[in-house]
Protein backbone atom coordinates (compact mmCIF):
# COMPACT_ATOMS: atom_id res chain seq x y z
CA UNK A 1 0.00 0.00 0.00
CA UNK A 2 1.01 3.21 -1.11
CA UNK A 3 0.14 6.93 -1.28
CA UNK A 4 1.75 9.98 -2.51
CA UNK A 5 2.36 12.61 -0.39
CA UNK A 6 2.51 16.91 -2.20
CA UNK A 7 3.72 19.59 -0.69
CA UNK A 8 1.68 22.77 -2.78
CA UNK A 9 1.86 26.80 -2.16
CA UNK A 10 0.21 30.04 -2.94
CA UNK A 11 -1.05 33.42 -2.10
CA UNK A 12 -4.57 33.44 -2.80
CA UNK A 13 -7.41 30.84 -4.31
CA UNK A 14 -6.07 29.65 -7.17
CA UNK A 15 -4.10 27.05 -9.39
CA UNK A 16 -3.26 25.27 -5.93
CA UNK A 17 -6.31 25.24 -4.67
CA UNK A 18 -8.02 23.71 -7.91
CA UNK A 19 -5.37 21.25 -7.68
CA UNK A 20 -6.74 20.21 -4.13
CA UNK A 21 -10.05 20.10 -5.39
CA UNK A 22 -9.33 17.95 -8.31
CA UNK A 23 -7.84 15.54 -6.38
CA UNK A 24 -10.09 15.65 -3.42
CA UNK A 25 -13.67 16.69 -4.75
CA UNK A 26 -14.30 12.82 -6.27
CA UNK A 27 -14.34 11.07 -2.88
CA UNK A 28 -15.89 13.83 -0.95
CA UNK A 29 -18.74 14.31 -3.51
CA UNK A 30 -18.83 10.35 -3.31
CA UNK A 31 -19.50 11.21 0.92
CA UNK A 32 -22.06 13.79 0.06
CA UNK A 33 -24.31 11.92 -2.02
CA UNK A 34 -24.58 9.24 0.02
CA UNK A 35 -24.65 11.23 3.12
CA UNK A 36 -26.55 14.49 2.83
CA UNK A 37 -30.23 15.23 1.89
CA UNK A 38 -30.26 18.39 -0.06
CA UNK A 39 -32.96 21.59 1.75
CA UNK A 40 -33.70 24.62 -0.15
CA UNK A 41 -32.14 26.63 2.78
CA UNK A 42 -28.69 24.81 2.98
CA UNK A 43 -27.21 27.30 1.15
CA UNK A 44 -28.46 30.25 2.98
CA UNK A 45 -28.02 28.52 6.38
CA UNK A 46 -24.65 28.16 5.50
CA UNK A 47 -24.26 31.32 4.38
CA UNK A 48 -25.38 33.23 7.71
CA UNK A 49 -24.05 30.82 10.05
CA UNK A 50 -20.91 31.80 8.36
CA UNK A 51 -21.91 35.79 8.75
CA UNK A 52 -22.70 35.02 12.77
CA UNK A 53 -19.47 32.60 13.11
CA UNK A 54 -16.89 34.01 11.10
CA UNK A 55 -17.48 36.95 9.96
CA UNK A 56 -14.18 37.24 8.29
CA UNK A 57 -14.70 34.22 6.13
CA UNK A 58 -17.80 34.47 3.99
CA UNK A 59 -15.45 36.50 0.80
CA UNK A 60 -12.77 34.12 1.02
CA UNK A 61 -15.45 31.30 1.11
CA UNK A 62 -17.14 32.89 -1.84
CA UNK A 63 -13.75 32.97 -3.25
CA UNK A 64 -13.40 29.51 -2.77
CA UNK A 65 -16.75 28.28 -4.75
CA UNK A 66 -15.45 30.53 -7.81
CA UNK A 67 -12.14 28.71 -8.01
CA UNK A 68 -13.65 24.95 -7.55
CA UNK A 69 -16.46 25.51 -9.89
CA UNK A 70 -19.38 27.47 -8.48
CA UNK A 71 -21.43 24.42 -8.07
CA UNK A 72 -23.98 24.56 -5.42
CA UNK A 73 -22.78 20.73 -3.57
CA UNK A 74 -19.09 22.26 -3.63
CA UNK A 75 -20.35 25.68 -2.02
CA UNK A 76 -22.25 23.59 0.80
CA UNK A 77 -19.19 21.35 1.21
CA UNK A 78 -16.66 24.09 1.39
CA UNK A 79 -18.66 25.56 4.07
CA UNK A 80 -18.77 22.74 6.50
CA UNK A 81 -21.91 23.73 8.08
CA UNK A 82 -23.47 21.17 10.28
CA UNK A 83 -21.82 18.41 8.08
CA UNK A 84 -22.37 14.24 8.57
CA UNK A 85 -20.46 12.75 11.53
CA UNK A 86 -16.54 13.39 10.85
CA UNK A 87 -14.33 10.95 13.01
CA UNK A 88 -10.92 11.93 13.01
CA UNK A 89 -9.03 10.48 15.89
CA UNK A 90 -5.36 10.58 16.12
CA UNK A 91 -2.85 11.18 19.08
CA UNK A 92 -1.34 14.82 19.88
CA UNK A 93 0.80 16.43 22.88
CA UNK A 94 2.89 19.30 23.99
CA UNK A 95 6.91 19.19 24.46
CA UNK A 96 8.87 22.21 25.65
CA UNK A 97 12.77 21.82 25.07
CA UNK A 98 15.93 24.11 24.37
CA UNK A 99 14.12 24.64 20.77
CA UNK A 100 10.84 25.90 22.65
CA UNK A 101 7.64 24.39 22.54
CA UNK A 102 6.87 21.54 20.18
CA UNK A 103 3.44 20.26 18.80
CA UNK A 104 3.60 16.42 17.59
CA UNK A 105 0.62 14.43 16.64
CA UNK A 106 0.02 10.98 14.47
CA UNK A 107 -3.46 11.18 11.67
CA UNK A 108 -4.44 7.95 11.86
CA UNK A 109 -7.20 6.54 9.26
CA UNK A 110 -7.05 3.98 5.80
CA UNK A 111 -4.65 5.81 3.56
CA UNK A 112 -6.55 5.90 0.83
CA UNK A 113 -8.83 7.97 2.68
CA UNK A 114 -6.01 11.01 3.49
CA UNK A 115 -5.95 13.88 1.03
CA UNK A 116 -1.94 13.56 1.73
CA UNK A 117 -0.87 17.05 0.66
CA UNK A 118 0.75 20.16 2.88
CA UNK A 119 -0.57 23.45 1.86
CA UNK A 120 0.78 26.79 2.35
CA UNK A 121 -1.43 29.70 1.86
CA UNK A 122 -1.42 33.36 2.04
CA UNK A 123 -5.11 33.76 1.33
CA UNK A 124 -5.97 36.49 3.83
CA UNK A 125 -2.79 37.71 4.18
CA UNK A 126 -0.92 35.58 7.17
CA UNK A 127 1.02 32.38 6.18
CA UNK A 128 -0.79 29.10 7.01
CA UNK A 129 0.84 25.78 6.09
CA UNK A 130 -0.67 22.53 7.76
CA UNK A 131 -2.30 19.20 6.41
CA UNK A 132 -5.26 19.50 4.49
CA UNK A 133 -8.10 18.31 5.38
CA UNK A 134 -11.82 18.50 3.26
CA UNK A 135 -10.13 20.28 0.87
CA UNK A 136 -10.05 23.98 2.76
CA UNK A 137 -9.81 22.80 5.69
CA UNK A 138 -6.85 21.48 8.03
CA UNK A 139 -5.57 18.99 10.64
CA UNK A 140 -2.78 20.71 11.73
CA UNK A 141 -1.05 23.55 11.26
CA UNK A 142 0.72 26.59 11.59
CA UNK A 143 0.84 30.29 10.86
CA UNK A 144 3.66 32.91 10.58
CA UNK A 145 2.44 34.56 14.10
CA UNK A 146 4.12 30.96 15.78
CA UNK A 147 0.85 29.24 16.67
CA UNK A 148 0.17 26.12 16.08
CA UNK A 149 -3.13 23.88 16.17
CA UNK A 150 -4.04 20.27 15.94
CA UNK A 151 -7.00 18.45 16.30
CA UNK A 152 -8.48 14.73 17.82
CA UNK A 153 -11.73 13.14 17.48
CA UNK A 154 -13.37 13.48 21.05
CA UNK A 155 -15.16 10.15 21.61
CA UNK A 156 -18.90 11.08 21.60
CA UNK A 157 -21.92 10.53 19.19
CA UNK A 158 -23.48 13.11 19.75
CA UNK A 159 -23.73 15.56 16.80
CA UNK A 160 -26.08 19.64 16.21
CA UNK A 161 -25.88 22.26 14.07
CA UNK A 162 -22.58 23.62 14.29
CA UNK A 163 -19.22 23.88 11.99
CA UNK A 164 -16.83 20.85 11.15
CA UNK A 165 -13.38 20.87 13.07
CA UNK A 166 -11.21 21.28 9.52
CA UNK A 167 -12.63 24.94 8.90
CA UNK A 168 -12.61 25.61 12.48
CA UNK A 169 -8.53 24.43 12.48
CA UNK A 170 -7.89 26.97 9.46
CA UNK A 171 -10.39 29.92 11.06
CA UNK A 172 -8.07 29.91 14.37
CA UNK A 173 -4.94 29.74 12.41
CA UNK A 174 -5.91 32.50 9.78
CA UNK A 175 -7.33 34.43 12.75
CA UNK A 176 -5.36 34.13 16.20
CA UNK A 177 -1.31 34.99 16.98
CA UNK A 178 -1.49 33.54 20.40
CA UNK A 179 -2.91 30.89 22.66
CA UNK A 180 -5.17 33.27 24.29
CA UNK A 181 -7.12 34.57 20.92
CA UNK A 182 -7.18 31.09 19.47
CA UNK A 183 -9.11 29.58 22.64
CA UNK A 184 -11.41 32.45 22.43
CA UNK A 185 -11.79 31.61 18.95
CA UNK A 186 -12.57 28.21 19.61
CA UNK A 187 -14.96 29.19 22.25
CA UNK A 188 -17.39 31.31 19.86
CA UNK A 189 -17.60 28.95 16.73
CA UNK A 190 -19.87 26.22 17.10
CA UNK A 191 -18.64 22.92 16.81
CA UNK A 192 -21.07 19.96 15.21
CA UNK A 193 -19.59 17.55 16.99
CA UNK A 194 -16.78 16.49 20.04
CA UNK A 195 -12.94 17.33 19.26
CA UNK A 196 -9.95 18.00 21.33
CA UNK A 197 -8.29 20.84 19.97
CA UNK A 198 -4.34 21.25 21.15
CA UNK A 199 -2.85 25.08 20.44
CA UNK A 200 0.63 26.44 21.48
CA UNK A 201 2.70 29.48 20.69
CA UNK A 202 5.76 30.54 20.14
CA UNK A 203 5.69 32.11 24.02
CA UNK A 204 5.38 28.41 24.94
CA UNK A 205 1.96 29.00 26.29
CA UNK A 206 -0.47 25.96 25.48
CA UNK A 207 -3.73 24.84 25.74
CA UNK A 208 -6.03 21.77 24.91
CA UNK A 209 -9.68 22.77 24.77
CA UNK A 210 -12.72 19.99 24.77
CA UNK A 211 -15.08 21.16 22.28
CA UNK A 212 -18.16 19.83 22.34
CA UNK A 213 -21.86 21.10 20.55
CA UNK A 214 -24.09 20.19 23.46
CA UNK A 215 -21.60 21.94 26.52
CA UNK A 216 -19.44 24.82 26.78
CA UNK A 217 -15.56 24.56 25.63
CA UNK A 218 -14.03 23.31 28.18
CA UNK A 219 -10.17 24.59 28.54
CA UNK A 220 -7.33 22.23 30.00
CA UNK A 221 -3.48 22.79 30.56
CA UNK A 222 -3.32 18.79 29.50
CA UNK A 223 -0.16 18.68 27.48
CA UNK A 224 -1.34 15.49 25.38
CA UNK A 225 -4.75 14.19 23.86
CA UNK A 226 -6.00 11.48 22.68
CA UNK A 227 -9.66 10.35 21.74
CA UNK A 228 -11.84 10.88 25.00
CA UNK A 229 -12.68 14.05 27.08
CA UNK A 230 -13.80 13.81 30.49
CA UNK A 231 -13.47 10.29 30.29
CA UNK A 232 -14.55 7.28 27.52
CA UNK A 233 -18.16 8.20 26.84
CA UNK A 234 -18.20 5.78 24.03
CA UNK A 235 -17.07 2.70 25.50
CA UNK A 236 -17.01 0.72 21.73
CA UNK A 237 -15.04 3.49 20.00
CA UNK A 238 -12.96 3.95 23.00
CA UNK A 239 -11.91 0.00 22.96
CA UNK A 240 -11.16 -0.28 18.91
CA UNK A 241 -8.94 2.98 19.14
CA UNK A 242 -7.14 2.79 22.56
CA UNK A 243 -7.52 5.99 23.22
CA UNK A 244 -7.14 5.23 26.95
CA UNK A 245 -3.81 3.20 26.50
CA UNK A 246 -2.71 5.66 24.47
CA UNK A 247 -3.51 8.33 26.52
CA UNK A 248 -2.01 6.53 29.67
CA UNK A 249 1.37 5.94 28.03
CA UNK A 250 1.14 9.51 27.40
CA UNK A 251 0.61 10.41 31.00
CA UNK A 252 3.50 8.00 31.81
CA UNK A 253 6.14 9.07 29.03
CA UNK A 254 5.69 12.77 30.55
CA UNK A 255 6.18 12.05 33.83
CA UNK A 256 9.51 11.08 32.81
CA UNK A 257 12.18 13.98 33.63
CA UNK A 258 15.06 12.94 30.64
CA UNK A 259 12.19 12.69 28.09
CA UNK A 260 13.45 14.25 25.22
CA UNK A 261 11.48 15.71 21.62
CA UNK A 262 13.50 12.56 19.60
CA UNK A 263 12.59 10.15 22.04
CA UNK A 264 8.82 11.50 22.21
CA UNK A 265 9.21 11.14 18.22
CA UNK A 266 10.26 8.02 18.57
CA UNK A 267 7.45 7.05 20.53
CA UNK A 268 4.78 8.35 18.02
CA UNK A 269 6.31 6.08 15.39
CA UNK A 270 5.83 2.55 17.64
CA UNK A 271 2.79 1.40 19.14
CA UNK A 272 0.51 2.02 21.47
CA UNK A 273 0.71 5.61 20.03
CA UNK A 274 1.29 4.25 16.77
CA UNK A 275 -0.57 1.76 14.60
CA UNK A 276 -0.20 -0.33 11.60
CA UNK A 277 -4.40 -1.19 11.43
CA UNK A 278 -4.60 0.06 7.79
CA UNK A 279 -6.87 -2.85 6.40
CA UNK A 280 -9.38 -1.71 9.42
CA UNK A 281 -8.95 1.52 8.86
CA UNK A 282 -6.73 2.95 11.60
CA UNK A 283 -3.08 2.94 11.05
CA UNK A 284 -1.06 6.03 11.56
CA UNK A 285 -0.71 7.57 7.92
CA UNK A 286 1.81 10.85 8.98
CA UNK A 287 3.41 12.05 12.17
CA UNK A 288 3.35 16.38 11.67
CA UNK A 289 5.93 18.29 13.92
CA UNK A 290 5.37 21.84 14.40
CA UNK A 291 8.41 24.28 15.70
CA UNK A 292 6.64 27.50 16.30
CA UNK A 293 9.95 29.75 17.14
CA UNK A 294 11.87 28.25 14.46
CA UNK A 295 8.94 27.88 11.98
CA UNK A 296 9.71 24.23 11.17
CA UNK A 297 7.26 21.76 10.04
CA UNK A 298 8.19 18.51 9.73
CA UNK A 299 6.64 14.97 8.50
CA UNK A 300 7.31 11.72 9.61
CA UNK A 301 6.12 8.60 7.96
CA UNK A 302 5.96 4.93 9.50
CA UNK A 303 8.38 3.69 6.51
CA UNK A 304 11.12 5.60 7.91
CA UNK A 305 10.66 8.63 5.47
CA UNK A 306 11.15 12.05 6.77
CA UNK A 307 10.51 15.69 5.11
CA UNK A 308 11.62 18.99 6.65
CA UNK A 309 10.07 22.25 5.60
CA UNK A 310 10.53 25.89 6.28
CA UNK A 311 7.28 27.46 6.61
CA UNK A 312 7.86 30.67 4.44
CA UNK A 313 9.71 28.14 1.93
CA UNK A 314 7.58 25.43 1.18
CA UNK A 315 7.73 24.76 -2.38
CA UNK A 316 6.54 21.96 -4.83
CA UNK A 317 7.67 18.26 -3.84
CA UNK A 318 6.35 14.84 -4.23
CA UNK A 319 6.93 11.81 -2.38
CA UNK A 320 5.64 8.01 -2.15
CA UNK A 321 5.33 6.68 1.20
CA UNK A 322 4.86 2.88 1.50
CA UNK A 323 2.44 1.85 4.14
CA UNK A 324 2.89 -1.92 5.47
CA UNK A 325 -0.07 -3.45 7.18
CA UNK A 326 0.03 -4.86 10.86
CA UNK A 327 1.50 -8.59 10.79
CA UNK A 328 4.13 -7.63 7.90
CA UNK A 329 7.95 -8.14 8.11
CA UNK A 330 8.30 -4.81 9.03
CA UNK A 331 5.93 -1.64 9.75
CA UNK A 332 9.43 0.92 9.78
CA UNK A 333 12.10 0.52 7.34
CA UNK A 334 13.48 2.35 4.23
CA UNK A 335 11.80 4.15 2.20
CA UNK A 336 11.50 4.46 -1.76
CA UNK A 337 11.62 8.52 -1.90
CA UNK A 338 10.95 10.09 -4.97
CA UNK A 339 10.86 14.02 -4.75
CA UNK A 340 9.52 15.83 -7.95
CA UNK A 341 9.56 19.28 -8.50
CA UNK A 342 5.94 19.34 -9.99
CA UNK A 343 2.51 19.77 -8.21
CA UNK A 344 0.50 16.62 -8.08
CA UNK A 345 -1.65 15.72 -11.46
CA UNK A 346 -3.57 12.65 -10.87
CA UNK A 347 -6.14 12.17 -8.28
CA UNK A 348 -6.56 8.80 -7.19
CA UNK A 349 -9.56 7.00 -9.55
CA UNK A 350 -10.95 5.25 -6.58
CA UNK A 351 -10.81 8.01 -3.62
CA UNK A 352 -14.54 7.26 -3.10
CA UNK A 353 -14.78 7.88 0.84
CA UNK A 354 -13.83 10.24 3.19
CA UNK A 355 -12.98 11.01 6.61
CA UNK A 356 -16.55 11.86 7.13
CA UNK A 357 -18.24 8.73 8.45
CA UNK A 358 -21.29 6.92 10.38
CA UNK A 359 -19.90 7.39 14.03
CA UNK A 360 -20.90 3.22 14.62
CA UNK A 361 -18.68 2.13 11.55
CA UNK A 362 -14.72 1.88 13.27
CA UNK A 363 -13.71 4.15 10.52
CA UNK A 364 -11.59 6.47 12.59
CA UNK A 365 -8.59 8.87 12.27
């Protein structure tokens, strides 16, 4: 199993973002046929939730519909109002070393289901580079302020009107400098469903905040996350994903005074915090670093591949990353690297899911 991996730039909507689009829209479309019941009002609910929400969004949303095609399915989409369940799971945490403050996190989900591509943007003037994720929206990330955001599923069902976690991600980054502005931010937009949402700054201030559409945010100094909030609320997802191993060995590594940022690296690429479950779709498809005083982003991949970026100096690069399911010889080896300095051309043919999923299917990220 295989998947390449882009790295794409620009400064506003354009030839980048169709390029996301074209290689993300089949699957996703795929997800909203099968998913979402068209209303008469979608469009305009989406539209003033967006005016209430984020104010500062609805041009560059509008932008956004012009450059993918002006179709009235994309415009819905590339709102993410109130969208299906979305189950995106993963591990993230904290570090603080002679570097300053670190924020490391595994994606975990089927491969084929990963839009695999870094983008940096300049669309509303401050640099954001991070993972995409639903085509606009992200992961992880960071901006040129030195804040950096990731994201974990939270562990409950229950789902209301509100905005999916990938545009909230890229709101707080476009939006906030500093720890204190991006939990504010987090506290106004509705959320549709449960996330934990881990932000640090280049101060070394962090935060983890438990979003969650039926309770207020609710703002921790944890320095790690996994899948669960107050505790496992959904006992069946909680089992399939570990998140309370995970989260344990976590709570253990940390307590640990010589614990170092390449032995906490280390640790993300082994299990319990990593996973080779790829044919059941949860196997760790990318480990992201963010460096927030140096502006370093880096990727890690479970076939011992590794890509370094600048933030104001990401450019165009390929690269196939091997992915070996659990029970093979070996789930961390070399790597067959290709780098290519063209953007990425082909969308995968059969990308027909998505992230987005029925929260009793263990379909998780």
């Amino acid at each position: 199993m295989q998947l390449n991996f882009r790295s794409l730039a620009e400064d506003q909507p354009s030839d980048a973002l169709r390029q996301v689009f074209a290689h993300g829209w089949p699957g996703w479309s795929e997800w909203v046929r099968k998913r979402h019941t068209a209303r008469s009002t979608d469009l305009r609910d989406a539209r003033l939730a967006l005016r209430r929400n984020m104010p500062e969004f609805e041009r560059l949303w509008d932008n956004w519909v012009d450059v993918c095609g002006a179709d009235e399915n994309v415009a819905l989409f590339l709102s993410f109002w109130s969208p299906p369940r979305y189950l995106v799971n993963c591990t993230q945490a904290v570090f603080v070393d002679h570097d300053g403050p670190l924020l490391i996190r595994n994606y975990d989900l089927d491969p084929h289901l990963n839009e695999s591509t870094l983008l940096s943007t300049r669309w509303r003037g401050r640099r954001v580079a991070g993972m995409v994720e639903g085509i606009v929206g992200l992961a992880d990330g960071m901006n040129d302020a030195g804040l950096a955001a990731s994201l974990t599923f939270g562990g409950r069902t229950i789902r209301a009107a509100g905005f999916g976690i990938p545009l909230i991600i890229r709101y707080v980054l476009e939006m906030c400098t500093d720890v204190q502005q991006a939990v504010e931010a987090l506290r106004s937009v509705t959320s549709h469903m449960s996330y934990n949402v881990s932000v640090v700054d280049a101060s070394g201030d962090w935060a983890t905040v438990y979003l969650a559409p039926d309770r207020p945010a609710i703002v921790t100094r944890s320095a790690f996350t996994t899948n669960h909030q107050l505790g496992v609320e959904w006992p069946r997802h909680g089992r399939f994903s570990n998140t309370k191993g995970r989260s344990d060995h976590l709570e253990i590594l940390f307590q640990q005074p010589d614990l170092t940022a390449d032995r906490l690296l280390g640790e993300f690429l082994r299990p319990p915090l990593a996973s080779t479950g790829y044919s059941r779709g949860f196997g760790t498809i990318y480990t992201a670093l963010y460096r927030p005083v140096t502006q370093k982003i880096s990727l890690v991949w479970m076939d011992g591949s590794r890509e370094d970026h600048d933030l104001d100096a990401i450019g165009l690069r390929e690269r196939l990353v091997h992915f070996s399911p659990a029970g093979s010889h070996s789930n961390f080896g070399t790597s067959g690297e290709t780098i290519i300095p063209r953007a990425h051309t082909a969308p995968q043919s059969h990308w027909a899911l998505s992230q987005f999923d029925d929260p009793h299917l263990p379909k998780t990220a």
